[in-house]
C-alpha atoms as a PDB file:
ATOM      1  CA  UNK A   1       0.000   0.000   0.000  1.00  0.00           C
ATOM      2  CA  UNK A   2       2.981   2.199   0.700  1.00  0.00           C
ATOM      3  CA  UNK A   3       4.564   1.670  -2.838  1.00  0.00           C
ATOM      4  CA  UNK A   4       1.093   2.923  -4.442  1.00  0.00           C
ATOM      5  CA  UNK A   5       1.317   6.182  -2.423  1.00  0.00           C
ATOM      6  CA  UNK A   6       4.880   6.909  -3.106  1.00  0.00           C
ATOM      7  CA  UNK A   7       4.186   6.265  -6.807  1.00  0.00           C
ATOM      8  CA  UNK A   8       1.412   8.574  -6.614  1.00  0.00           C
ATOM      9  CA  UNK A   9       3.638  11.949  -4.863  1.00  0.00           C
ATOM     10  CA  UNK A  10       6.517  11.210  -7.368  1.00  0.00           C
ATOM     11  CA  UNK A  11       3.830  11.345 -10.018  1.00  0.00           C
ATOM     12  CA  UNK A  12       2.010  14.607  -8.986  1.00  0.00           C
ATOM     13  CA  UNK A  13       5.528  16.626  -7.960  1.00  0.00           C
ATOM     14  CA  UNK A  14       6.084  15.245 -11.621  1.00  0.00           C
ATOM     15  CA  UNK A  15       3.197  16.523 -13.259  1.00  0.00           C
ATOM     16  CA  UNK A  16       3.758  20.057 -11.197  1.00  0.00           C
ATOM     17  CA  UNK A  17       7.431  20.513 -12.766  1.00  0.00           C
ATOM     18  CA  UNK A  18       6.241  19.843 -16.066  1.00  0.00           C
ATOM     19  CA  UNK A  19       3.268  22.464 -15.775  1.00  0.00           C
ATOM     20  CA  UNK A  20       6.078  24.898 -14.155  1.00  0.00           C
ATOM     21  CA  UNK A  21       8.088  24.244 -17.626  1.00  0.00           C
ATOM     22  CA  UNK A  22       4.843  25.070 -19.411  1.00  0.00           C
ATOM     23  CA  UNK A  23       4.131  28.312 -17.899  1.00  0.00           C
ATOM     24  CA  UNK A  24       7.655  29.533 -17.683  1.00  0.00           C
ATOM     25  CA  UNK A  25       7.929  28.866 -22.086  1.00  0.00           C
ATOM     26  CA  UNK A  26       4.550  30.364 -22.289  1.00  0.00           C
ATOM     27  CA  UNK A  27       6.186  33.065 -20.289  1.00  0.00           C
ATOM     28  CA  UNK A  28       8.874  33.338 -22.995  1.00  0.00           C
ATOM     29  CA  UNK A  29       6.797  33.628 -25.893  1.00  0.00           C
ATOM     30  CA  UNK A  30       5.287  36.312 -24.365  1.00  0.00           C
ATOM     31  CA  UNK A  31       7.557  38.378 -23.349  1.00  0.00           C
ATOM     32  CA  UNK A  32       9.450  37.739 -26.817  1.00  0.00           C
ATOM     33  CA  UNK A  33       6.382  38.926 -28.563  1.00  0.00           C
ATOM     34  CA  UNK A  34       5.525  41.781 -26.140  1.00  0.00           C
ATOM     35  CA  UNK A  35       9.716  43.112 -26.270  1.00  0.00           C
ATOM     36  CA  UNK A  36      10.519  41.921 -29.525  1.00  0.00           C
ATOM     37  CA  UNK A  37       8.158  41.265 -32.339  1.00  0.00           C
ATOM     38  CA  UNK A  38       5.472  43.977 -31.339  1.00  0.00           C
ATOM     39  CA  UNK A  39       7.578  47.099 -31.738  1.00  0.00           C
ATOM     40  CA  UNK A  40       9.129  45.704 -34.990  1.00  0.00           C
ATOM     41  CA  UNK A  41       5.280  45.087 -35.941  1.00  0.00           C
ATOM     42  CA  UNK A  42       4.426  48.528 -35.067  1.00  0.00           C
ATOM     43  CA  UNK A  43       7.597  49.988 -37.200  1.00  0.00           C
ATOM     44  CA  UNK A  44       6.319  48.038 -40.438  1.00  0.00           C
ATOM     45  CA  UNK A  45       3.190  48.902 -39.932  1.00  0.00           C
ATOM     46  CA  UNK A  46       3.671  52.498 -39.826  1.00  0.00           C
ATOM     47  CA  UNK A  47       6.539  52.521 -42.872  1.00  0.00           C
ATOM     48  CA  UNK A  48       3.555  51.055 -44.725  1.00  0.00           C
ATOM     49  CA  UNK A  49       1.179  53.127 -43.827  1.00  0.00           C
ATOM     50  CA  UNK A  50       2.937  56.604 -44.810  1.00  0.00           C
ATOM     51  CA  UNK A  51       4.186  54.639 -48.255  1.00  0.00           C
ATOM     52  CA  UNK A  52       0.193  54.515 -49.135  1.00  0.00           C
ATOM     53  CA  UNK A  53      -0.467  57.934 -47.956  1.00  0.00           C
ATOM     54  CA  UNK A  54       2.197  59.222 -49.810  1.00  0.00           C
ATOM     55  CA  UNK A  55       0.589  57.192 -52.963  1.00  0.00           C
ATOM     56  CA  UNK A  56      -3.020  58.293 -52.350  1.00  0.00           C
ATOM     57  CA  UNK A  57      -1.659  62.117 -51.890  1.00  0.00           C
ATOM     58  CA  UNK A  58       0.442  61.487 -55.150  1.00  0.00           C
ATOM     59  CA  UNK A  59      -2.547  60.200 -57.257  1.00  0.00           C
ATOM     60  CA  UNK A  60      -5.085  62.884 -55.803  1.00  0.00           C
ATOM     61  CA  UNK A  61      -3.021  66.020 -56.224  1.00  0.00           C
ATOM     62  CA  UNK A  62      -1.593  64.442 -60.153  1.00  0.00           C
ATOM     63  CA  UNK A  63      -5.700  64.055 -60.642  1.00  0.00           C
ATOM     64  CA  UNK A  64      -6.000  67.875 -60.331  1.00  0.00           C
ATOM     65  CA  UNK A  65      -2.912  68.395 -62.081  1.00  0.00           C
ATOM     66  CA  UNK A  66      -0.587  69.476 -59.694  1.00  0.00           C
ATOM     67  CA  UNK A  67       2.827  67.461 -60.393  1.00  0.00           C
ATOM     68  CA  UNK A  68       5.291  65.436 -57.742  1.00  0.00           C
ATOM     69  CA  UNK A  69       7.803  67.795 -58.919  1.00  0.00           C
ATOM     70  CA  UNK A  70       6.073  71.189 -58.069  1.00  0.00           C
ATOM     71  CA  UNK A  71       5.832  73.590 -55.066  1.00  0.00           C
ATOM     72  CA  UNK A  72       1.755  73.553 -55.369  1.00  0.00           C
ATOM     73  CA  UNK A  73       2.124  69.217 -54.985  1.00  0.00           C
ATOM     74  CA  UNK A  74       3.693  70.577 -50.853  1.00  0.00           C
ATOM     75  CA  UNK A  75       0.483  72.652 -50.247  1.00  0.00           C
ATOM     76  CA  UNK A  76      -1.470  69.941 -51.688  1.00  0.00           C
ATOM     77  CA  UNK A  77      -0.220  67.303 -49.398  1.00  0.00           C
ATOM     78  CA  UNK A  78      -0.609  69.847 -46.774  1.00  0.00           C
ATOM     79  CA  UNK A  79      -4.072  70.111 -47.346  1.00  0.00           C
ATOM     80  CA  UNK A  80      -4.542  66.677 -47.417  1.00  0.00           C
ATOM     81  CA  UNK A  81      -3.218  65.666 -44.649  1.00  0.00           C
ATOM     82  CA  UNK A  82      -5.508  68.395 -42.604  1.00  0.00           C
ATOM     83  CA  UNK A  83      -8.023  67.205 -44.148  1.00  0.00           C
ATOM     84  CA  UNK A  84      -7.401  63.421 -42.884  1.00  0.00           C
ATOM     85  CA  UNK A  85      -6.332  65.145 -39.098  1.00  0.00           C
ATOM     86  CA  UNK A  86     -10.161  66.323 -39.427  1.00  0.00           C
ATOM     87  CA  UNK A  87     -11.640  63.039 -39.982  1.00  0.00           C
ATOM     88  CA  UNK A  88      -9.645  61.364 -37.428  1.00  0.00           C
ATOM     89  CA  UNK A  89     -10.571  63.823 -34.597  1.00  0.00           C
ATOM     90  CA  UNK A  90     -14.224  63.280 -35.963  1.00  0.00           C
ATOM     91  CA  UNK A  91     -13.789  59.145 -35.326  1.00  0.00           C
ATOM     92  CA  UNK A  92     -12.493  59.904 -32.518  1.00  0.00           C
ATOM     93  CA  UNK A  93     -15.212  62.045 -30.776  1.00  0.00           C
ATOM     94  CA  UNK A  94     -17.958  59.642 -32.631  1.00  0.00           C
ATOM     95  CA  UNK A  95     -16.262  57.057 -30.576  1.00  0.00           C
ATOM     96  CA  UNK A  96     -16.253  58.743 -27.679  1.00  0.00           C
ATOM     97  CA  UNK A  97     -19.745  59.300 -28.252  1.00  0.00           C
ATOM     98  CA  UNK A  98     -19.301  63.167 -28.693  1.00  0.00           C
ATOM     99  CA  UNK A  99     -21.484  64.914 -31.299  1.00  0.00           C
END
Protein backbone atom coordinates (compact mmCIF):
# COMPACT_ATOMS: atom_id res chain seq x y z
CA UNK A 1 0.00 0.00 0.00
CA UNK A 2 2.98 2.20 0.70
CA UNK A 3 4.56 1.67 -2.84
CA UNK A 4 1.09 2.92 -4.44
CA UNK A 5 1.32 6.18 -2.42
CA UNK A 6 4.88 6.91 -3.11
CA UNK A 7 4.19 6.26 -6.81
CA UNK A 8 1.41 8.57 -6.61
CA UNK A 9 3.64 11.95 -4.86
CA UNK A 10 6.52 11.21 -7.37
CA UNK A 11 3.83 11.35 -10.02
CA UNK A 12 2.01 14.61 -8.99
CA UNK A 13 5.53 16.63 -7.96
CA UNK A 14 6.08 15.24 -11.62
CA UNK A 15 3.20 16.52 -13.26
CA UNK A 16 3.76 20.06 -11.20
CA UNK A 17 7.43 20.51 -12.77
CA UNK A 18 6.24 19.84 -16.07
CA UNK A 19 3.27 22.46 -15.77
CA UNK A 20 6.08 24.90 -14.15
CA UNK A 21 8.09 24.24 -17.63
CA UNK A 22 4.84 25.07 -19.41
CA UNK A 23 4.13 28.31 -17.90
CA UNK A 24 7.66 29.53 -17.68
CA UNK A 25 7.93 28.87 -22.09
CA UNK A 26 4.55 30.36 -22.29
CA UNK A 27 6.19 33.07 -20.29
CA UNK A 28 8.87 33.34 -22.99
CA UNK A 29 6.80 33.63 -25.89
CA UNK A 30 5.29 36.31 -24.37
CA UNK A 31 7.56 38.38 -23.35
CA UNK A 32 9.45 37.74 -26.82
CA UNK A 33 6.38 38.93 -28.56
CA UNK A 34 5.52 41.78 -26.14
CA UNK A 35 9.72 43.11 -26.27
CA UNK A 36 10.52 41.92 -29.53
CA UNK A 37 8.16 41.27 -32.34
CA UNK A 38 5.47 43.98 -31.34
CA UNK A 39 7.58 47.10 -31.74
CA UNK A 40 9.13 45.70 -34.99
CA UNK A 41 5.28 45.09 -35.94
CA UNK A 42 4.43 48.53 -35.07
CA UNK A 43 7.60 49.99 -37.20
CA UNK A 44 6.32 48.04 -40.44
CA UNK A 45 3.19 48.90 -39.93
CA UNK A 46 3.67 52.50 -39.83
CA UNK A 47 6.54 52.52 -42.87
CA UNK A 48 3.56 51.06 -44.73
CA UNK A 49 1.18 53.13 -43.83
CA UNK A 50 2.94 56.60 -44.81
CA UNK A 51 4.19 54.64 -48.26
CA UNK A 52 0.19 54.51 -49.14
CA UNK A 53 -0.47 57.93 -47.96
CA UNK A 54 2.20 59.22 -49.81
CA UNK A 55 0.59 57.19 -52.96
CA UNK A 56 -3.02 58.29 -52.35
CA UNK A 57 -1.66 62.12 -51.89
CA UNK A 58 0.44 61.49 -55.15
CA UNK A 59 -2.55 60.20 -57.26
CA UNK A 60 -5.09 62.88 -55.80
CA UNK A 61 -3.02 66.02 -56.22
CA UNK A 62 -1.59 64.44 -60.15
CA UNK A 63 -5.70 64.05 -60.64
CA UNK A 64 -6.00 67.87 -60.33
CA UNK A 65 -2.91 68.39 -62.08
CA UNK A 66 -0.59 69.48 -59.69
CA UNK A 67 2.83 67.46 -60.39
CA UNK A 68 5.29 65.44 -57.74
CA UNK A 69 7.80 67.79 -58.92
CA UNK A 70 6.07 71.19 -58.07
CA UNK A 71 5.83 73.59 -55.07
CA UNK A 72 1.76 73.55 -55.37
CA UNK A 73 2.12 69.22 -54.99
CA UNK A 74 3.69 70.58 -50.85
CA UNK A 75 0.48 72.65 -50.25
CA UNK A 76 -1.47 69.94 -51.69
CA UNK A 77 -0.22 67.30 -49.40
CA UNK A 78 -0.61 69.85 -46.77
CA UNK A 79 -4.07 70.11 -47.35
CA UNK A 80 -4.54 66.68 -47.42
CA UNK A 81 -3.22 65.67 -44.65
CA UNK A 82 -5.51 68.39 -42.60
CA UNK A 83 -8.02 67.21 -44.15
CA UNK A 84 -7.40 63.42 -42.88
CA UNK A 85 -6.33 65.15 -39.10
CA UNK A 86 -10.16 66.32 -39.43
CA UNK A 87 -11.64 63.04 -39.98
CA UNK A 88 -9.64 61.36 -37.43
CA UNK A 89 -10.57 63.82 -34.60
CA UNK A 90 -14.22 63.28 -35.96
CA UNK A 91 -13.79 59.14 -35.33
CA UNK A 92 -12.49 59.90 -32.52
CA UNK A 93 -15.21 62.04 -30.78
CA UNK A 94 -17.96 59.64 -32.63
CA UNK A 95 -16.26 57.06 -30.58
CA UNK A 96 -16.25 58.74 -27.68
CA UNK A 97 -19.74 59.30 -28.25
CA UNK A 98 -19.30 63.17 -28.69
CA UNK A 99 -21.48 64.91 -31.30
Amino acid sequence: MTDINANAIDSSAGSRLLFSLFIVVLLSFGAYATFVSAPATRANVKIQLDREIAAENLAFCERFGIRADTSDFGVCSQQLAIVRQKQADRDTAAAAGLP
